[in-house]
Protein backbone atom coordinates (compact mmCIF):
# COMPACT_ATOMS: atom_id res chain seq x y z
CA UNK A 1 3.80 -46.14 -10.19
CA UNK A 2 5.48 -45.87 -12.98
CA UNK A 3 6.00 -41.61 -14.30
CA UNK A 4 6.85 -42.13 -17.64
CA UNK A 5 9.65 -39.55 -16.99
CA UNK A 6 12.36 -41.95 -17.60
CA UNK A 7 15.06 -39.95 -19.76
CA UNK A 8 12.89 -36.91 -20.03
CA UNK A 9 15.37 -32.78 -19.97
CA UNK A 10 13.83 -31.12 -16.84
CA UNK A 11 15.20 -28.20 -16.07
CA UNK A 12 14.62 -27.23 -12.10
CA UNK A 13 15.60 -23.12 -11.21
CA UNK A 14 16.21 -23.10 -7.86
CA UNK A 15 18.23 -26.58 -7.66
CA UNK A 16 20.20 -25.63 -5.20
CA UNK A 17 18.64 -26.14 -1.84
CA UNK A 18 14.90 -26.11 -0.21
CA UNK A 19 12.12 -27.11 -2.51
CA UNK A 20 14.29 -27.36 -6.07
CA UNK A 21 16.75 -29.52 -4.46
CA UNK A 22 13.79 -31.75 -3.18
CA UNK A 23 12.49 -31.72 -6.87
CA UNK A 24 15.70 -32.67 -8.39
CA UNK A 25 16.22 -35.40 -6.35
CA UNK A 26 12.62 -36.82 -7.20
CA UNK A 27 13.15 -36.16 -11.04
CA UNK A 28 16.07 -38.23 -11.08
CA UNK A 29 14.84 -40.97 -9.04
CA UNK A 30 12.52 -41.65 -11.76
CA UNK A 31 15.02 -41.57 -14.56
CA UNK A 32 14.73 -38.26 -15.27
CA UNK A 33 17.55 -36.22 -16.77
CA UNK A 34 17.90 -33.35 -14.51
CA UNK A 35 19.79 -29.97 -14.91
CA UNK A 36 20.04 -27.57 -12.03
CA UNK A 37 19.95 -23.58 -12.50
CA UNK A 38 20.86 -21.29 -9.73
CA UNK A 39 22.45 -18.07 -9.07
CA UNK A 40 24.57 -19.58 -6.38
CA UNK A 41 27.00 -21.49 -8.15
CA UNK A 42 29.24 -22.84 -5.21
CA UNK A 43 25.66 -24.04 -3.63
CA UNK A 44 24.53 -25.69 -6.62
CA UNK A 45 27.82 -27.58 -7.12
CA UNK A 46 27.10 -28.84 -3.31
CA UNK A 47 23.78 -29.98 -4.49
CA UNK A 48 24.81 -31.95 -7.41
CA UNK A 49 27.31 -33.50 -5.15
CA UNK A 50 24.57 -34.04 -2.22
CA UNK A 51 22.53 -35.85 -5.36
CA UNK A 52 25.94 -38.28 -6.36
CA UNK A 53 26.29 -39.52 -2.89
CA UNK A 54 22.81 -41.13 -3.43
CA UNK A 55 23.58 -42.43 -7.08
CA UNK A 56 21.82 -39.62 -8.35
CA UNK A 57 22.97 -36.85 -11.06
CA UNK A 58 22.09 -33.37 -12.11
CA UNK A 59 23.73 -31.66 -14.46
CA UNK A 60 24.30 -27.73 -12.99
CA UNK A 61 24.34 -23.98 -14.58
CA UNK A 62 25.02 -21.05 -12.79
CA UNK A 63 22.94 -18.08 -13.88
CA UNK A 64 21.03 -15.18 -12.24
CA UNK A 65 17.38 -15.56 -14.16
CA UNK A 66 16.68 -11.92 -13.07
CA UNK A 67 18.91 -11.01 -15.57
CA UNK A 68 16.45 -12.05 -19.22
CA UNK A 69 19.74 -12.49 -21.30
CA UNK A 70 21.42 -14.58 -18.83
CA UNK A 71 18.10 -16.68 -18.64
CA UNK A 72 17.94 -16.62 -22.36
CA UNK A 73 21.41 -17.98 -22.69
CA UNK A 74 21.45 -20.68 -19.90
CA UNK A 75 18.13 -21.61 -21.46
CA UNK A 76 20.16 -22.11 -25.44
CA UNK A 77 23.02 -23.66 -23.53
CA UNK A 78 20.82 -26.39 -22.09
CA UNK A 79 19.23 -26.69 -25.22
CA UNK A 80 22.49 -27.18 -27.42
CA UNK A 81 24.01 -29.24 -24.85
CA UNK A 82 20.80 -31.97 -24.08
CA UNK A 83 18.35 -31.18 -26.56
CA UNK A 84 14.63 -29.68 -26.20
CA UNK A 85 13.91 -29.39 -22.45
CA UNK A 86 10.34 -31.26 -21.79
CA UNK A 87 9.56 -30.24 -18.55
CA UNK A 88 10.19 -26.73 -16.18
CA UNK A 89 10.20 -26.54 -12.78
CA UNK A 90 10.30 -22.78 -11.48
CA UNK A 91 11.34 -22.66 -7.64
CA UNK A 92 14.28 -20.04 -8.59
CA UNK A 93 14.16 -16.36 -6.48
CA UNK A 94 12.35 -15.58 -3.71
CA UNK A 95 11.33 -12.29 -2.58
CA UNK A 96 12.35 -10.94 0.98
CA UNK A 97 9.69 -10.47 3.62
CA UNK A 98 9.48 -7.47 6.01
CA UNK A 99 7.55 -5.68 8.26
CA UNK A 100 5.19 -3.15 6.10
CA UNK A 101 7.42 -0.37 8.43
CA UNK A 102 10.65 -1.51 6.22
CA UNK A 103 8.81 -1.68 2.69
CA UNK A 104 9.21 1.13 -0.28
CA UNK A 105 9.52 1.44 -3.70
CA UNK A 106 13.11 -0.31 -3.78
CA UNK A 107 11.58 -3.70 -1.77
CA UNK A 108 8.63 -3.60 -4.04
CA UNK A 109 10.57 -3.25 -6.87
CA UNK A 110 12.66 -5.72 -5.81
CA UNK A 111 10.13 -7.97 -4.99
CA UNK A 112 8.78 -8.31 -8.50
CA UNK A 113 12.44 -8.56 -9.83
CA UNK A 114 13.46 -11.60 -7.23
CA UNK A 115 10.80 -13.95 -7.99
CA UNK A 116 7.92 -12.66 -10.69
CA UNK A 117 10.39 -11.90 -13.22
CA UNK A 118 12.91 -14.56 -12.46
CA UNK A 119 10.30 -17.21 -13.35
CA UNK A 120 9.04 -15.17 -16.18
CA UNK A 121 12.64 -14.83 -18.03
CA UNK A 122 12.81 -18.92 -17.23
CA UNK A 123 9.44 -19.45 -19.11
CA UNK A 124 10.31 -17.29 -22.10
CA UNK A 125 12.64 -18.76 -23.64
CA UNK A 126 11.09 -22.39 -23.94
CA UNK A 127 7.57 -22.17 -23.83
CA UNK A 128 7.40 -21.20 -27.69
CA UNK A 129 9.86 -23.86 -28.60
CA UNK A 130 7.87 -26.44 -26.44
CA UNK A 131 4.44 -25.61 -28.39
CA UNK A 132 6.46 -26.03 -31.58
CA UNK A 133 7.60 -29.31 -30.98
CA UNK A 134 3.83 -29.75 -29.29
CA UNK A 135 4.58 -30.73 -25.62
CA UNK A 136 5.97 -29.68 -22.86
CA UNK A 137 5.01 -29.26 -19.22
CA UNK A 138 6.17 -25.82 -16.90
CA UNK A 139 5.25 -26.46 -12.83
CA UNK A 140 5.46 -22.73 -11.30
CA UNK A 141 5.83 -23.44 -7.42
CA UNK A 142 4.24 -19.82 -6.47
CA UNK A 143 3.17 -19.61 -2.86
CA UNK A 144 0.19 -18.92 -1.03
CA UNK A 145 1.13 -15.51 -0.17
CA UNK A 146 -0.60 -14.45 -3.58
CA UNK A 147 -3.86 -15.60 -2.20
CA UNK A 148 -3.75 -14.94 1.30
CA UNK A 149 -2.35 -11.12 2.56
CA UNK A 150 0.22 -10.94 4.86
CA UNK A 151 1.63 -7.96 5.84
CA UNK A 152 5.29 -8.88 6.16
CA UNK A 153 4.98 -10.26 2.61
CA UNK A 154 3.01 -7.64 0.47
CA UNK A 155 5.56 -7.25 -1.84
CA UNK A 156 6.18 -11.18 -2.68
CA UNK A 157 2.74 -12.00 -2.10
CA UNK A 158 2.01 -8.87 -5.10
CA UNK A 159 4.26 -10.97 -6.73
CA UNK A 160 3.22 -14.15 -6.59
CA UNK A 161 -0.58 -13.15 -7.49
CA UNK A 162 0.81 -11.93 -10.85
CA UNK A 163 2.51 -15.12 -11.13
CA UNK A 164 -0.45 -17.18 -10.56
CA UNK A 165 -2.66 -15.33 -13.27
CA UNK A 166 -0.04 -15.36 -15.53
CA UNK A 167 0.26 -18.60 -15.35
CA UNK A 168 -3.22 -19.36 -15.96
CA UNK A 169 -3.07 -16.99 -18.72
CA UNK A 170 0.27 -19.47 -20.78
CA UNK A 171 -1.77 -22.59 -19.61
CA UNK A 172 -4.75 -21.32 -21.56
CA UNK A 173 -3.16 -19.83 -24.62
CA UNK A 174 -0.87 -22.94 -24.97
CA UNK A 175 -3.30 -25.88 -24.32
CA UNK A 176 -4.23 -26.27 -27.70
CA UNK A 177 -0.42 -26.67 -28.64
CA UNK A 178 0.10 -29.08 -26.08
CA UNK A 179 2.25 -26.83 -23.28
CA UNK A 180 0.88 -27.78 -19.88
CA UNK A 181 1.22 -24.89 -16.79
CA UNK A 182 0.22 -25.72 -13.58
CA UNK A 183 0.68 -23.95 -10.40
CA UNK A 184 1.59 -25.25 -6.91
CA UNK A 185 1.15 -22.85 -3.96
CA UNK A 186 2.88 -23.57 -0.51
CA UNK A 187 2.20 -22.93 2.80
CA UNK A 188 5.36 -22.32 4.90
CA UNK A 189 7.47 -25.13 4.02
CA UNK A 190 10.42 -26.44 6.41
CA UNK A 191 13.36 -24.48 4.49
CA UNK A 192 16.06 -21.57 5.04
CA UNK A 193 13.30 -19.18 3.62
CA UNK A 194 10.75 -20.26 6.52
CA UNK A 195 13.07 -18.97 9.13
CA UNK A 196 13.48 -15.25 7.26
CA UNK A 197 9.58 -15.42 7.48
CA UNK A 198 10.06 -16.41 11.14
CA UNK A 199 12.56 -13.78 11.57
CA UNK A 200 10.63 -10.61 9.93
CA UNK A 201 7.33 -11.75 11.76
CA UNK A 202 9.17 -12.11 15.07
CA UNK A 203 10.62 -8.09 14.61
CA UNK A 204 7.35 -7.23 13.16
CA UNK A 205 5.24 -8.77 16.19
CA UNK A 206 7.47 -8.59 19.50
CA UNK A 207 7.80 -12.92 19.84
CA UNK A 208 11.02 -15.26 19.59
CA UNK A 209 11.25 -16.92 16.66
CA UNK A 210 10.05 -20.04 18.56
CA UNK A 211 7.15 -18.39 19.64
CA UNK A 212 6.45 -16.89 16.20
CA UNK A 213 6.96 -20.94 15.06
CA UNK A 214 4.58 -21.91 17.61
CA UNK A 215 1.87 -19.59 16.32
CA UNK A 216 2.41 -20.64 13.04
CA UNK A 217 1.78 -24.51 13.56
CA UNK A 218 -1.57 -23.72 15.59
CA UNK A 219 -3.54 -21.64 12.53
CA UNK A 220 -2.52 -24.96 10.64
CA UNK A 221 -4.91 -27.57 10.93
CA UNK A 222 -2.37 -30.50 10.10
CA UNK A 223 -0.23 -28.64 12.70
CA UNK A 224 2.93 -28.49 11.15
CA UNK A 225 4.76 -26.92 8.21
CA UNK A 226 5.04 -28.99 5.16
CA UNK A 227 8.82 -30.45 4.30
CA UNK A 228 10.08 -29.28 0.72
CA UNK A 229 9.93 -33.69 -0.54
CA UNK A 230 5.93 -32.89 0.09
CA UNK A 231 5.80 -30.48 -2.63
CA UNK A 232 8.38 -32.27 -4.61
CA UNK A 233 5.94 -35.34 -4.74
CA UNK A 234 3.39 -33.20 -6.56
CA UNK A 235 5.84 -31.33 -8.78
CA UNK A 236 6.77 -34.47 -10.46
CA UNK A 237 3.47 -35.94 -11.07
CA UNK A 238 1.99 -32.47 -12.32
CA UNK A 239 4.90 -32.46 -14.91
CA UNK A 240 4.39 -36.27 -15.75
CA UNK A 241 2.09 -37.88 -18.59
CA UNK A 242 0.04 -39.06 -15.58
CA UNK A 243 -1.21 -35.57 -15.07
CA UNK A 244 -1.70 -35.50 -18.95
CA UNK A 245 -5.61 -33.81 -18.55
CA UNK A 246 -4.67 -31.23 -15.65
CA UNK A 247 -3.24 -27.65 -16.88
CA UNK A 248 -4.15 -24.23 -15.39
CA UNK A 249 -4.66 -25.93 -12.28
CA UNK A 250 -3.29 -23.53 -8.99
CA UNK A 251 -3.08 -26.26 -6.44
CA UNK A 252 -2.63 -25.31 -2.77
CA UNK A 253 -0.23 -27.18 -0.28
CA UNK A 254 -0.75 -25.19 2.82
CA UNK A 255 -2.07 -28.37 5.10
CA UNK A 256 -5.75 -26.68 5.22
CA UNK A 257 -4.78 -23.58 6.28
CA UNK A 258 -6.56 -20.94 3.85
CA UNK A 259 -9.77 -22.77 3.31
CA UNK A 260 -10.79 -21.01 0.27
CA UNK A 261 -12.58 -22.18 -2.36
């Protein structure tokens, strides 16, 4: 199936490994043009040279998005450099999980900082310009942990709630102007952040981390974790023209595991 994403500016935060690497690899298989933000500049280089060895390209800029003038700047830079950005993928920031024992003000606070705000200084700075030009599409890849409590993950799971309803909130107040948000929430997906999780539930609970691992796979009814290309896949088609009628949509990817309606 053809995307229609063939030369289309997406910008992917996060680029550099787990599910924002898998996303800009899918981008620019279909002819996307891709540039990568992280803070980790050395690891985004790696990426973009992970992407070459498979005739792929992404264009890279290092910048901390917790920092709103840094985001604002990267975001002008892009701008200047490859003209108005059509489509935003937020995977950027993450925020640490521990044991309710080892949470305080500080972890809350920086919490909120690592991932709510990172995507929020990311979304600033282009969804106006985007419902000027009257289109654009902004994919938020959240996390179920703002649906489902956890108590190694209050503070991200606080702070992926707020993401969820505020991005609800842009996809409503932008419709009209043609600005698409959508929402996709995983379940523990097969990357470096998966085994912190693995690690903070295994000191918060007594297990190895295999055991923890084990655990994990039997509340799931597919019985496995999902693998970062899974989410990928639905990134690029909720960004695409072929999702042209879905916005405000929060879409989980947990393989059945909350069954909520």
């Amino acid at each position: 199936m053809d995307l229609e994403l063939k030369d289309r500016l997406v910008v992917i935060t996060g680029a550099s490994k787990g599910i924002g690497l898998a996303c800009a690899e899918l981008f620019a298989r279909e002819g996307a043009r891709v540039v990568g933000i992280a803070r980790d500049t050395h690891r985004l280089h790696e990426a973009s040279q992970h992407l070459a060895g498979h005739g792929l390209q992404m264009t890279v800029h290092g910048a901390d998005l917790a920092d709103s003038v840094a985001a604002k700047l990267v975001m002008q830079c892009i701008e200047n450099d490859h003209g108005p950005v059509d489509v935003l993928v937020n995977c950027a920031g993450a925020a640490r999980r521990r044991p309710v024992d080892e949470l305080d003000a500080t972890a809350l606070h920086d919490a909120m900082q690592a991932k709510y705000f990172t995507y929020m200084h990311a979304i600033d700075p282009l969804i106006r310009q985007m419902a000027l030009r009257g289109q654009g599409s902004i994919v938020n890849i959240v996390g179920q942990g703002g649906r489902q409590a956890n108590p190694v993950h209050i503070g991200g799971g606080a702070a992926n709630a707020a993401l969820m309803l505020a991005s609800v909130g842009y996809a409503s107040a932008y419709a009209s102007r043609g600005v698409r948000v959508n929402v996709i929430n995983p379940g523990i997906t097969h990357t470096e952040r998966m085994e912190e999780g693995l690690a903070a539930t295994a000191r918060a609970s007594g297990q190895t981390r295999d055991e923890t691992l084990q655990s994990l796979n039997d509340r799931i009814p597919m019985g496995r974790v999902a693998e970062p290309e899974e989410i990928a896949r639905v990134a690029v088609f909720l960004a695409s023209p072929m999702a042209s009628y879905v916005t405000g949509a929060v879409i989980a990817m947990d393989g059945g595991q909350a069954s909520v309606i």
